[in-house]
Every structure is written in C-alpha cells, then in structure tokens.
Protein backbone atom coordinates (compact mmCIF):
# COMPACT_ATOMS: atom_id res chain seq x y z
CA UNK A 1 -14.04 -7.20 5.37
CA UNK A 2 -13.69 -4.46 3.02
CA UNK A 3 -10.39 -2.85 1.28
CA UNK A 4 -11.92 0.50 2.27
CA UNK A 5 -12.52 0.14 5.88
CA UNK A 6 -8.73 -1.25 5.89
CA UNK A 7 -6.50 0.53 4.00
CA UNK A 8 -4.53 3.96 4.28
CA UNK A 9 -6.34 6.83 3.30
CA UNK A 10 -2.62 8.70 4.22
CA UNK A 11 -1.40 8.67 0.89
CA UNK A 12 2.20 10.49 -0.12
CA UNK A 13 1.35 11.55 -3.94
CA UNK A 14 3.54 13.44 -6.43
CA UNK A 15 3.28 14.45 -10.52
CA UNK A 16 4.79 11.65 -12.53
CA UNK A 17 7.14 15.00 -13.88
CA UNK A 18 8.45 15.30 -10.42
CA UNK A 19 11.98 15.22 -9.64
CA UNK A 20 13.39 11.39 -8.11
CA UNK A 21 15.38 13.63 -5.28
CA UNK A 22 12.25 15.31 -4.35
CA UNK A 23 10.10 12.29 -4.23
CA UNK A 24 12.88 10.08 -2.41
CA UNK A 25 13.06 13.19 -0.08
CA UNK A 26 9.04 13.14 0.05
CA UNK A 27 9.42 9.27 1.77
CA UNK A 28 11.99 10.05 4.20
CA UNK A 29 9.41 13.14 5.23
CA UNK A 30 6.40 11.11 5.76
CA UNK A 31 8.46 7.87 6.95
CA UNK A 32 7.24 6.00 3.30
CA UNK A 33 8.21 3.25 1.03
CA UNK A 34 6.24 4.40 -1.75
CA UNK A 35 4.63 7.44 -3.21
CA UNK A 36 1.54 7.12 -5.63
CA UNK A 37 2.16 9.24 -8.70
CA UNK A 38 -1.02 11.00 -9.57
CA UNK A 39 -3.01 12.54 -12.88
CA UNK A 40 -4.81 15.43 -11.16
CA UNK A 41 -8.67 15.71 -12.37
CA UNK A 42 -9.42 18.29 -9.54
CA UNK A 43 -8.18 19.02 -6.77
CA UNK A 44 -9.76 16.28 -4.64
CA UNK A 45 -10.25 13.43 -7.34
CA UNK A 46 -6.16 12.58 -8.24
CA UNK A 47 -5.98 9.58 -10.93
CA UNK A 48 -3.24 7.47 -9.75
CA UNK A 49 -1.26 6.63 -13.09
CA UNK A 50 2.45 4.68 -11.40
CA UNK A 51 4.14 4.18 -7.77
CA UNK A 52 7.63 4.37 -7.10
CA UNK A 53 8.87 2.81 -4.00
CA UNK A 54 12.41 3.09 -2.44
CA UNK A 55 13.33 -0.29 -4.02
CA UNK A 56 12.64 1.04 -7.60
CA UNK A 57 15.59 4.04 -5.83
CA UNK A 58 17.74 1.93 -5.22
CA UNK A 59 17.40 -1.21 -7.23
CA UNK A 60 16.70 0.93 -10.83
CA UNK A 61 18.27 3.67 -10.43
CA UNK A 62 21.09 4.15 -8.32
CA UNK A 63 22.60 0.45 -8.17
CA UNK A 64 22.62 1.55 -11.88
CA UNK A 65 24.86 4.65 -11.44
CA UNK A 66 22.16 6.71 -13.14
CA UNK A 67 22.60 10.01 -13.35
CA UNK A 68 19.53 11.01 -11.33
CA UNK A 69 19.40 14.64 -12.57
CA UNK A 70 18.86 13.40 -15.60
CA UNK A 71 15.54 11.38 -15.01
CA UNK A 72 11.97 11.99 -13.58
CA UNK A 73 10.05 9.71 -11.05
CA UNK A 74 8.07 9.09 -14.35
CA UNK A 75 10.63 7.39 -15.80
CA UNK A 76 11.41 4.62 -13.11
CA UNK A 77 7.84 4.19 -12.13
CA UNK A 78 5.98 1.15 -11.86
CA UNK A 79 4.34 0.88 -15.19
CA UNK A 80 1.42 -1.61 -14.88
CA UNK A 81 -0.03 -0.27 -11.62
CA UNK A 82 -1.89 -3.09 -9.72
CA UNK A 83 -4.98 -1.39 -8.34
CA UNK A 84 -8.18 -2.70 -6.18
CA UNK A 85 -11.31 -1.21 -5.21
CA UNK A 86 -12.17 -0.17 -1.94
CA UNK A 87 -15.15 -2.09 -2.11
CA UNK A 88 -13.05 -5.50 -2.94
CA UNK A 89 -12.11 -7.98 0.04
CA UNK A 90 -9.63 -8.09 1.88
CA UNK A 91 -9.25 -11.80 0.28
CA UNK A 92 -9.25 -10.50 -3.00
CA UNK A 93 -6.69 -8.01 -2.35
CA UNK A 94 -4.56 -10.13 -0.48
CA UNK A 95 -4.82 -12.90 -3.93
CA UNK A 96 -3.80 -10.02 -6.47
CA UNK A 97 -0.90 -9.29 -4.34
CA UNK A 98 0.07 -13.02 -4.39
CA UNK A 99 -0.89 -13.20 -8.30
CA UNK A 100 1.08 -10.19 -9.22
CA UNK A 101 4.09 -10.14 -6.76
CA UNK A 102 3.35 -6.86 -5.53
CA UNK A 103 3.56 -5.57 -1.54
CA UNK A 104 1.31 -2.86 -2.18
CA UNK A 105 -1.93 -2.29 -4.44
CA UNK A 106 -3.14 1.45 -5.20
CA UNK A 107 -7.20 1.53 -3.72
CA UNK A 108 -9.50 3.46 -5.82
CA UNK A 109 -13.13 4.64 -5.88
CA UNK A 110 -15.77 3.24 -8.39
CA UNK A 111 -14.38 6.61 -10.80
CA UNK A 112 -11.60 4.91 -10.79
CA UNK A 113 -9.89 7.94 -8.18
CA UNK A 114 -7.13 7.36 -5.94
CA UNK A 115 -8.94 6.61 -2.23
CA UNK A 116 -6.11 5.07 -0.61
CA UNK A 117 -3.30 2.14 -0.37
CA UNK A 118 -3.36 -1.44 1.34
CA UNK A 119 0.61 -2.77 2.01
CA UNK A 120 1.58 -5.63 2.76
CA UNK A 121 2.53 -4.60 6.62
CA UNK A 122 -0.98 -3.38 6.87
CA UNK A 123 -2.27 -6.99 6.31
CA UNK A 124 0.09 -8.43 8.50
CA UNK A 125 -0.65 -6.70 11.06
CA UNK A 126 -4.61 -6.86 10.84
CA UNK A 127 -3.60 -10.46 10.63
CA UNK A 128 -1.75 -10.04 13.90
CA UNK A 129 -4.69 -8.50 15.27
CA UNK A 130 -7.14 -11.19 14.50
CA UNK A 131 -5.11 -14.23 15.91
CA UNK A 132 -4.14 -12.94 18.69
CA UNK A 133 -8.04 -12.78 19.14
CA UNK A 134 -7.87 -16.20 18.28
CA UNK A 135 -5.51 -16.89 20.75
CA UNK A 136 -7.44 -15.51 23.87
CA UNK A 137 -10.26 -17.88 22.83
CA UNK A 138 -7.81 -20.53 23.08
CA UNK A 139 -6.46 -20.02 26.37
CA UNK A 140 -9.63 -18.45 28.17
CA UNK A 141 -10.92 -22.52 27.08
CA UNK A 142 -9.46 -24.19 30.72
CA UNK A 143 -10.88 -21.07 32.90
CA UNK A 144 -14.39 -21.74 31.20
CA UNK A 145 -14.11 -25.59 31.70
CA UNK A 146 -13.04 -24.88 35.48
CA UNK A 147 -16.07 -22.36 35.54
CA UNK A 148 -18.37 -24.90 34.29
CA UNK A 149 -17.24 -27.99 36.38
CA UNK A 150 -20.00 -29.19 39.17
C-alpha cells in the first residue's frame, strides 16, 4: 500500500512570512494541527519548505511569553522537514515516523511538490480498519466450522 492512495490530499498551507495569529487562526478554521508552509513555484506546484503544528504554538512560543507580533510562522517552524513520497509504503512511512519522532510527514511528488500529508491518526485508523477485518475472519471461523460439519 502506497503513501499516495493513503494520505490527505486536504492540505492547510500558508507563506513561511505569514503571520503566527493568522496561521493558528487558519487551524482552528479547517479543524488542523498543522499547516504546511509552502515556496510557491506556480500556482498548482507549492514546494513545502517547514510545518508548524499547534504544539510548536504553544510549546515554542507562547509557554515562552513571546511576543507573537513580533515573530512569523517562519520563525517557529519545523526546520528539518521530514518528507516521503507518495509512491513510498505505507511501511516506510510509518519507520521514518518512528526514526525521526515525528506524527506527521509532508508527501510529495517525484518534483519534489507538495501532494499531500500522512498523520499519525490517519495510520491509526487505516490500522483500525484493517483489524477489525481481521477480526470478522476470526469470529465468522465457528459459523464456517458449523457450516462445514456432516
């Protein structure tokens, strides 16, 4: 299984210039932890360069007292973006996340273009999905063996 056929192509983007109000205003809008800050090439190819989440808010910014008038989402952003492919597996992406610590990897095209993002919650509940498949194959087991008894 593919990153591509998984992940959210939904993504909340913003200028790494923007203001931190207007991007923490930006994730209560569109019900968001994060928002992908974006290079734009054109208008639909967007570079992701950094992602600010609402823990990089509160944790870096406000626990801090900062002054947030006085900063840009640029400068709280998550520097060394962790990024997969969309053609990567869902294994793979789930092993950087584990590698790097992160709950949330930026998906991009072969051009290296923002295509979408694959959380954390989004694996867990694909995960979900697939054992409660599991599951019915467990318990439909005794109504096959009573279906098969002569």
């Amino acid at each position: 299984m593919s990153v591509g056929k998984f992940c959210n192509r939904q993504v909340v983007v913003a200028d790494r210039h923007s203001d931190i109000v207007a991007v923490a205003k930006l994730m209560r809008r569109h019900h968001v932890g994060d928002v992908v800050l974006v290079q734009d090439i054109t208008v639909d190819n967007k570079v992701p360069v950094g992602i600010i989440t609402d823990r990089d808010l509160v944790i870096e910014l406000m626990a801090l007292e900062v002054n947030l008038e006085t900063v840009n989402v640029g400068d709280a952003m998550s520097y060394e973006l962790v990024t997969c492919c969309e053609t990567d597996s869902l294994c793979d992406a789930l092993q950087r996340m584990q590698a790097r610590h992160v709950r949330r990897l930026v998906v991009v095209d072969e051009a290296g273009c923002l295509s979408g993002i694959l959380t954390v919650d989004d694996l867990v509940e694909l995960l979900a999905e697939e054992m409660s498949g599991v599951a019915r194959v467990v318990m439909g087991q005794p109504e096959r063996e009573r279906r098969c008894r002569v």
